[in-house]
N, C-alpha and C. Protein backbone atom coordinates (compact mmCIF):
# COMPACT_ATOMS: atom_id res chain seq x y z
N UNK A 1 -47.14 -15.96 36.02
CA UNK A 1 -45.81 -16.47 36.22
C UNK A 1 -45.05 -16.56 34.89
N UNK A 2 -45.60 -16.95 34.08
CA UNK A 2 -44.65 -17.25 32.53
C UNK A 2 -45.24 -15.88 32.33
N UNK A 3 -45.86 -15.10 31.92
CA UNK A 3 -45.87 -13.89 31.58
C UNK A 3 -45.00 -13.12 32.30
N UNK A 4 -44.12 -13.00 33.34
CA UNK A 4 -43.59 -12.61 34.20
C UNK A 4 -41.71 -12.94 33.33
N UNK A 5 -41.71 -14.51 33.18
CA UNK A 5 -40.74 -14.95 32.94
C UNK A 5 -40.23 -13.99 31.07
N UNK A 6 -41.74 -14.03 30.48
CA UNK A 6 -41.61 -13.64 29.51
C UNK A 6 -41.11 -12.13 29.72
N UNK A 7 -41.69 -11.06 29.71
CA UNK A 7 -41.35 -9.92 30.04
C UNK A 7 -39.82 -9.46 30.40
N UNK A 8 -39.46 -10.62 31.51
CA UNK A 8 -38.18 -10.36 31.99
C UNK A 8 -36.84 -10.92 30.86
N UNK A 9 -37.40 -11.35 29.99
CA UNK A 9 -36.56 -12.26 28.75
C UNK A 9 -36.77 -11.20 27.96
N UNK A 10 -37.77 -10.46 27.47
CA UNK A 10 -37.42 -9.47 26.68
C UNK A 10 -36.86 -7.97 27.00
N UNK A 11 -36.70 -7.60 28.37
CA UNK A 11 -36.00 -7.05 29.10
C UNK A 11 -34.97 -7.10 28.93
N UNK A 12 -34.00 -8.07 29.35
CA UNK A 12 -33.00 -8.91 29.13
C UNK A 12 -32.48 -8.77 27.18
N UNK A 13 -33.06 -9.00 26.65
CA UNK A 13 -32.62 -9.26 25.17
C UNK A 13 -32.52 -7.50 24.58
N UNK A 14 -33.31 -6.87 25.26
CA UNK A 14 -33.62 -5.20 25.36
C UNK A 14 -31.93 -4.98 25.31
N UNK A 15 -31.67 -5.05 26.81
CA UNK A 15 -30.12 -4.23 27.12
C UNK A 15 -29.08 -4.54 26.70
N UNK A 16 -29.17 -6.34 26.55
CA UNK A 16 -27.98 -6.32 25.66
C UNK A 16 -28.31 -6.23 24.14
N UNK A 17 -28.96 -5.85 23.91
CA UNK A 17 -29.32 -5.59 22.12
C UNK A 17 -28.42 -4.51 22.23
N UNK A 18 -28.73 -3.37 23.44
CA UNK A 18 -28.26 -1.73 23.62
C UNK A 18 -27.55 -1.70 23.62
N UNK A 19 -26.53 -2.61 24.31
CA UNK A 19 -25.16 -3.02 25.18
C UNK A 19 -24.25 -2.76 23.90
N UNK A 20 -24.69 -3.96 23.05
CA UNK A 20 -24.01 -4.42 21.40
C UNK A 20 -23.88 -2.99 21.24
N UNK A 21 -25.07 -2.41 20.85
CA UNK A 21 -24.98 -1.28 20.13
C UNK A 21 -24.12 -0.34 20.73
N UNK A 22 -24.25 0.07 21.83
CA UNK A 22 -23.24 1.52 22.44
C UNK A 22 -21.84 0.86 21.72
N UNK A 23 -21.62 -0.46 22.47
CA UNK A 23 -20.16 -0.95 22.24
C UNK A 23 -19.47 -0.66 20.66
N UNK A 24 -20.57 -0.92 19.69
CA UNK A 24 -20.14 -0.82 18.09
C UNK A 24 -20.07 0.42 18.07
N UNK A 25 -20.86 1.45 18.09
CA UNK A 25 -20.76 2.72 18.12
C UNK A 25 -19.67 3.27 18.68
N UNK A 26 -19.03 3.26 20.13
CA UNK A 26 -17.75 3.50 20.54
C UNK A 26 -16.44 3.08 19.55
N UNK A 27 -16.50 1.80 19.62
CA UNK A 27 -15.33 1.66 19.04
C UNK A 27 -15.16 2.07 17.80
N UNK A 28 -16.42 2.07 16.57
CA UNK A 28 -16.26 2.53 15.42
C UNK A 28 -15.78 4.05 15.65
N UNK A 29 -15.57 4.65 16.35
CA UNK A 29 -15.68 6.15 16.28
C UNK A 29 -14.23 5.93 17.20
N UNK A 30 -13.94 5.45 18.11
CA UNK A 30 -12.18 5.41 18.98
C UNK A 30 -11.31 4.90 17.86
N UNK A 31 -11.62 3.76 17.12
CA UNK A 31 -10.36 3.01 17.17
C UNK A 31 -10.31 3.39 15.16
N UNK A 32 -8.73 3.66 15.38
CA UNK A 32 -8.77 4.18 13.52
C UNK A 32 -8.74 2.97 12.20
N UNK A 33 -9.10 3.13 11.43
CA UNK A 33 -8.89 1.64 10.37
C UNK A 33 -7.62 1.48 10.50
N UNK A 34 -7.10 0.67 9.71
CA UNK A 34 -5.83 0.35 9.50
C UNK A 34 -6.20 -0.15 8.25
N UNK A 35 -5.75 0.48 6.72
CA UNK A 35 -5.58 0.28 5.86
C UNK A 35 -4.73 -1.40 5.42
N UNK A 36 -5.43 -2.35 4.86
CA UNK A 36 -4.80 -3.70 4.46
C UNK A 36 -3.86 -3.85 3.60
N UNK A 37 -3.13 -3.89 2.85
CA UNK A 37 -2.41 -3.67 1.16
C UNK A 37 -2.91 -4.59 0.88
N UNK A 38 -3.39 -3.87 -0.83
CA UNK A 38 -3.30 -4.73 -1.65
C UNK A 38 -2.88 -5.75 -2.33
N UNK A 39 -3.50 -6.68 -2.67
CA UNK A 39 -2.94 -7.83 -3.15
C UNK A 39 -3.19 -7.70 -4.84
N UNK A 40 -2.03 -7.27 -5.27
CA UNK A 40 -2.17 -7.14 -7.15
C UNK A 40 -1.43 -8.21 -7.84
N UNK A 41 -2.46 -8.37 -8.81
CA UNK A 41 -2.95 -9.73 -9.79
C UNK A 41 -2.67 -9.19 -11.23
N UNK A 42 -1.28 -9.39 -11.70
CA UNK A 42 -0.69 -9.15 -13.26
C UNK A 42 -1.43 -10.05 -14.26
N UNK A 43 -2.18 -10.15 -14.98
CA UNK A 43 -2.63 -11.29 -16.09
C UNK A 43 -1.90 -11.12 -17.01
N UNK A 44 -1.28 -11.95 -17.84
CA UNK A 44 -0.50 -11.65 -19.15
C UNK A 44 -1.60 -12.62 -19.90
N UNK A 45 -2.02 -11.75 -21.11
CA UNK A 45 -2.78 -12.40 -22.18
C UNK A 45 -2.70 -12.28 -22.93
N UNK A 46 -3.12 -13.47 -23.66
CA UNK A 46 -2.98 -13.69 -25.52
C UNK A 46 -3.96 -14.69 -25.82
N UNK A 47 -4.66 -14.54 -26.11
CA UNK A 47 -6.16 -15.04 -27.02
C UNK A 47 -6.16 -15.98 -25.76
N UNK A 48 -6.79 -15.60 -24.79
CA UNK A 48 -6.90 -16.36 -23.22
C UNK A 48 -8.36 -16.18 -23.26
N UNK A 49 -9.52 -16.28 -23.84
CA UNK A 49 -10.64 -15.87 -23.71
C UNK A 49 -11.41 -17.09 -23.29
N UNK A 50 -10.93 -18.55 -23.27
CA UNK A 50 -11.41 -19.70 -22.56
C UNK A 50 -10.81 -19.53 -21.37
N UNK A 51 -10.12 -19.03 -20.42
CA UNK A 51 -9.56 -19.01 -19.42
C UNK A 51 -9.55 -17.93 -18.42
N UNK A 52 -9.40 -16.82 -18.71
CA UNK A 52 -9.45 -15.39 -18.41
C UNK A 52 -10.81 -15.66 -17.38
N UNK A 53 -12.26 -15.82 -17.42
CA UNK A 53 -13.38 -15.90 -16.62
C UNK A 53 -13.06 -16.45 -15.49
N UNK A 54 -12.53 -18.03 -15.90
CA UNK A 54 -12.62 -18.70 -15.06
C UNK A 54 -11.27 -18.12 -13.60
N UNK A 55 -10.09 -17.88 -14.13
CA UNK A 55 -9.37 -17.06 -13.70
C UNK A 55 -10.08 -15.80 -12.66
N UNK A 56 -10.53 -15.16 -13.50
CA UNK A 56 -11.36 -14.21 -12.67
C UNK A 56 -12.16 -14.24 -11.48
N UNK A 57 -13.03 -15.15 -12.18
CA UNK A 57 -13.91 -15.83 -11.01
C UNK A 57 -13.96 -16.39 -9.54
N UNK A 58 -12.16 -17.20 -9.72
CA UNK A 58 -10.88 -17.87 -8.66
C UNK A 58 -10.53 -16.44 -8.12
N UNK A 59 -9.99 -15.36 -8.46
CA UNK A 59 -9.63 -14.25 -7.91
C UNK A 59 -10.59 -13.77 -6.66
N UNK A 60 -11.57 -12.94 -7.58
CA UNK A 60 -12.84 -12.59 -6.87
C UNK A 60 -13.28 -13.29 -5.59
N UNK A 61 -13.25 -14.68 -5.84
CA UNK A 61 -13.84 -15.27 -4.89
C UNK A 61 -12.97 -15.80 -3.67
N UNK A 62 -11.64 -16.05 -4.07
CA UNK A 62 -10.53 -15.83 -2.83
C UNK A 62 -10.48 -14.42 -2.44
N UNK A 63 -10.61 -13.68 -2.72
CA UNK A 63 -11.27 -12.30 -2.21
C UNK A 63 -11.66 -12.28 -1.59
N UNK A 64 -13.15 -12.31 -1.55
CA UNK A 64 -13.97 -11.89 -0.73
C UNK A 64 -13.83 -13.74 0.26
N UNK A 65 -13.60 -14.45 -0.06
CA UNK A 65 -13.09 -15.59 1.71
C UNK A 65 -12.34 -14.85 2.54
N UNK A 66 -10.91 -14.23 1.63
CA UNK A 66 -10.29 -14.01 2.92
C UNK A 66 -10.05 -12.32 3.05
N UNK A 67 -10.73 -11.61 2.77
CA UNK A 67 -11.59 -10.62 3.00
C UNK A 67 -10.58 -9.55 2.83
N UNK A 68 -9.16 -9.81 2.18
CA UNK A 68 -7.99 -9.11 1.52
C UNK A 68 -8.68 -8.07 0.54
N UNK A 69 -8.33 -6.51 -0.20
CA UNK A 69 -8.92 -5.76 -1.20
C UNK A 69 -7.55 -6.45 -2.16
N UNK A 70 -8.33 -6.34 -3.42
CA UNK A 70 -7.09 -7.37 -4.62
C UNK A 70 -6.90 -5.71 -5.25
N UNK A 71 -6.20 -5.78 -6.37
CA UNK A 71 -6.45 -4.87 -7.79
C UNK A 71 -5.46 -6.02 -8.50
N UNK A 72 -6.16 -5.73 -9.61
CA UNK A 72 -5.96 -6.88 -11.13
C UNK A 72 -5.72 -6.01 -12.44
N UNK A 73 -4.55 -5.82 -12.95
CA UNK A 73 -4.17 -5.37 -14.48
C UNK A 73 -4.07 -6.31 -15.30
N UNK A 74 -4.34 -6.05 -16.39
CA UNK A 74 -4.23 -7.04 -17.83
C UNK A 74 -3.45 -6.30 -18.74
N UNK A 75 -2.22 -7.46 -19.10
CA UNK A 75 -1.49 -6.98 -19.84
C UNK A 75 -1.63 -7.92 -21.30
N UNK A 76 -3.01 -6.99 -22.11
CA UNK A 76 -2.79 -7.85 -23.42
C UNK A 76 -1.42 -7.95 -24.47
N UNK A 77 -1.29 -8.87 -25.01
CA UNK A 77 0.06 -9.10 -26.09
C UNK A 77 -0.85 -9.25 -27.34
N UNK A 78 -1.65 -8.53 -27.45
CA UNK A 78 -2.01 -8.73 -28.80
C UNK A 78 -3.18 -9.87 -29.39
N UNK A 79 -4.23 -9.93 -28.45
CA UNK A 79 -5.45 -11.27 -29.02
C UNK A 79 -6.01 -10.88 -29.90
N UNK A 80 -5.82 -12.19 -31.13
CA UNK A 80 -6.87 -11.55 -31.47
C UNK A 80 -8.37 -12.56 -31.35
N UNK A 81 -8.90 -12.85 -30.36
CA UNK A 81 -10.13 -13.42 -30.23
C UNK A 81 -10.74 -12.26 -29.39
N UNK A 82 -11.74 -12.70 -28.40
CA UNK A 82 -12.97 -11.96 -27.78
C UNK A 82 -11.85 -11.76 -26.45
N UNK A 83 -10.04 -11.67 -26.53
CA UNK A 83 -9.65 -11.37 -24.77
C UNK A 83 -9.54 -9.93 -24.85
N UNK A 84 -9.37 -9.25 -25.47
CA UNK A 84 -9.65 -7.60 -25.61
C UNK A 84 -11.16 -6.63 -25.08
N UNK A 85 -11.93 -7.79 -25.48
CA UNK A 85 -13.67 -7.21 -25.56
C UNK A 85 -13.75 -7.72 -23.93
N UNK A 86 -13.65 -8.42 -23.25
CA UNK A 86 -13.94 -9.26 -22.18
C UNK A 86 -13.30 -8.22 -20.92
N UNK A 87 -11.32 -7.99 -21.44
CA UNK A 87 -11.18 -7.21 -20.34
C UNK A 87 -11.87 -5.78 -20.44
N UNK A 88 -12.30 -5.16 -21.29
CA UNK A 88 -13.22 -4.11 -21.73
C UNK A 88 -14.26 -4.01 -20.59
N UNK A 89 -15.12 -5.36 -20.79
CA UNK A 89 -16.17 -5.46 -19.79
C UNK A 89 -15.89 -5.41 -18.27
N UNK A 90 -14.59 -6.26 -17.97
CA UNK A 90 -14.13 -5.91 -16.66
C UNK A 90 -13.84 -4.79 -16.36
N UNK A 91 -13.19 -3.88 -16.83
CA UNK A 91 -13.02 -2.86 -16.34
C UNK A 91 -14.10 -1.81 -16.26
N UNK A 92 -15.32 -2.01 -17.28
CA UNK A 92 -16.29 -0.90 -16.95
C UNK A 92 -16.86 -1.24 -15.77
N UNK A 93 -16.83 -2.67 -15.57
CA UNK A 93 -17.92 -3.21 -14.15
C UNK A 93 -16.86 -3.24 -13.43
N UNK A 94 -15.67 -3.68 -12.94
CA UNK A 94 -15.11 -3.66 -11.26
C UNK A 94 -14.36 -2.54 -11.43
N UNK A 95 -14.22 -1.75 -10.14
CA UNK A 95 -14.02 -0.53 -9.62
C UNK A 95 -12.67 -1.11 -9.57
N UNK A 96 -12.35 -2.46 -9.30
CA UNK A 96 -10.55 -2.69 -8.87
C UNK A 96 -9.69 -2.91 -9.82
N UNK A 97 -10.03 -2.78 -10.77
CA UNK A 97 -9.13 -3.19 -12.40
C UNK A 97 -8.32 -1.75 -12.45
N UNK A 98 -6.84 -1.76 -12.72
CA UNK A 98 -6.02 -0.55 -12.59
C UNK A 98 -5.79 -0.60 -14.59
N UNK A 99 -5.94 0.70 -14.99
CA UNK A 99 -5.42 0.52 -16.25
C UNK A 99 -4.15 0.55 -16.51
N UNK A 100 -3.19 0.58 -15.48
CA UNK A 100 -1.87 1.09 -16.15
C UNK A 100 -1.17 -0.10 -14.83
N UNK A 101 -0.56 -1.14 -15.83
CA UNK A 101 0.29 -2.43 -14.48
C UNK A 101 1.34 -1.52 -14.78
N UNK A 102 1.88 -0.42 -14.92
CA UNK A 102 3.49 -0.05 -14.93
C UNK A 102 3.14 0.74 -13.23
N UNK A 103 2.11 0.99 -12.65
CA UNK A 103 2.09 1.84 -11.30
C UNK A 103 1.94 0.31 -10.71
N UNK A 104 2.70 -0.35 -10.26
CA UNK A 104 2.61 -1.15 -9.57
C UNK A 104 3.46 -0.84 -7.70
N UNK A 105 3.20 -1.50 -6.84
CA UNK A 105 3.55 -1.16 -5.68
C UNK A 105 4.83 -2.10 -5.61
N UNK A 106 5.37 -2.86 -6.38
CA UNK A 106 6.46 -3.99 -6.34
C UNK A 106 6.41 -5.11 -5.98
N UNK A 107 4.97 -5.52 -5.60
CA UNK A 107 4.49 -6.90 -4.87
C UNK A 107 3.27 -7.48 -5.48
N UNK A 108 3.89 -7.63 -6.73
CA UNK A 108 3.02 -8.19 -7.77
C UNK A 108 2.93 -9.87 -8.23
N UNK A 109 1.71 -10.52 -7.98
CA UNK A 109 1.69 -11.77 -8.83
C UNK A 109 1.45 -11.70 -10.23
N UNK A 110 2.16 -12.55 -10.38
CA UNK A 110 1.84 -12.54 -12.78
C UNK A 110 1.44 -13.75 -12.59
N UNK A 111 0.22 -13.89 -13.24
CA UNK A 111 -0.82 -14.86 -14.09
C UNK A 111 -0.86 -15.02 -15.22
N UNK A 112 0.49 -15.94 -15.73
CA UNK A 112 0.00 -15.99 -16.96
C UNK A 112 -0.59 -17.60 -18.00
N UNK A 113 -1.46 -16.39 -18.37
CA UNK A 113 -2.69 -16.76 -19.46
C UNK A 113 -2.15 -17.16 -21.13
N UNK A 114 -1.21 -16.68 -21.89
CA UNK A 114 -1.11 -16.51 -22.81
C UNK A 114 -1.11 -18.37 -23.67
N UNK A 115 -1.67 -18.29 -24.19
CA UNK A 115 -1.78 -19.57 -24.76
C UNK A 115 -0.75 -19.44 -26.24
N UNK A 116 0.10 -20.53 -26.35
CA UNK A 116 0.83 -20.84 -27.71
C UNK A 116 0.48 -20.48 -28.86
């Protein structure tokens, strides 16, 4: 009897496991993306190298919550501390750092960083 009950529960968990699956498979293949826009992030900096991370960090991570694609330019004014070397590092590691903020799409936030 419970071997019975059992069997028929994994039966059961069987088709709709399948069910899920056909369903994802269909629709991934019917229905087309729809591209999101970007949300671009101007930094203006000047020896911002206590700030700039933490900045970053706030970006990134409202990112990926609300599951928006960002791109982020840095527009240095001239640091001279470690904010030159830092955006260096960002840009070899994230794929979303644009080198040139003059291609902008016109729907730009400015962040600015620049300290006195």
């Amino acid at each position: 009897m419970v071997a019975d009950i059992v069997v028929w529960l994994l039966a059961a968990y069987g088709c709709s496991a399948l069910l899920v699956s056909l369903c994802h498979f269909v629709l991934a293949h019917t229905l087309t993306p729809v591209a999101e826009p970007c949300v671009h992030y101007q930094l203006l900096l000047r020896n911002s190298e206590q700030s700039l991370e933490m900045v970053m960090r706030g970006l990134l991570f409202r990112a990926s919550m609300s599951g928006r694609p960002i791109r982020i330019s840095f527009v240095d004014e001239g640091s001279h501390d470690y904010t030159g070397k830092m955006t260096e590092i960002y840009q070899r590691t994230l794929d979303f750092l644009i080198a040139d903020p003059a291609a902008e799409d016109g729907s730009t936030i400015t962040i600015d960083l620049r300290n006195a």
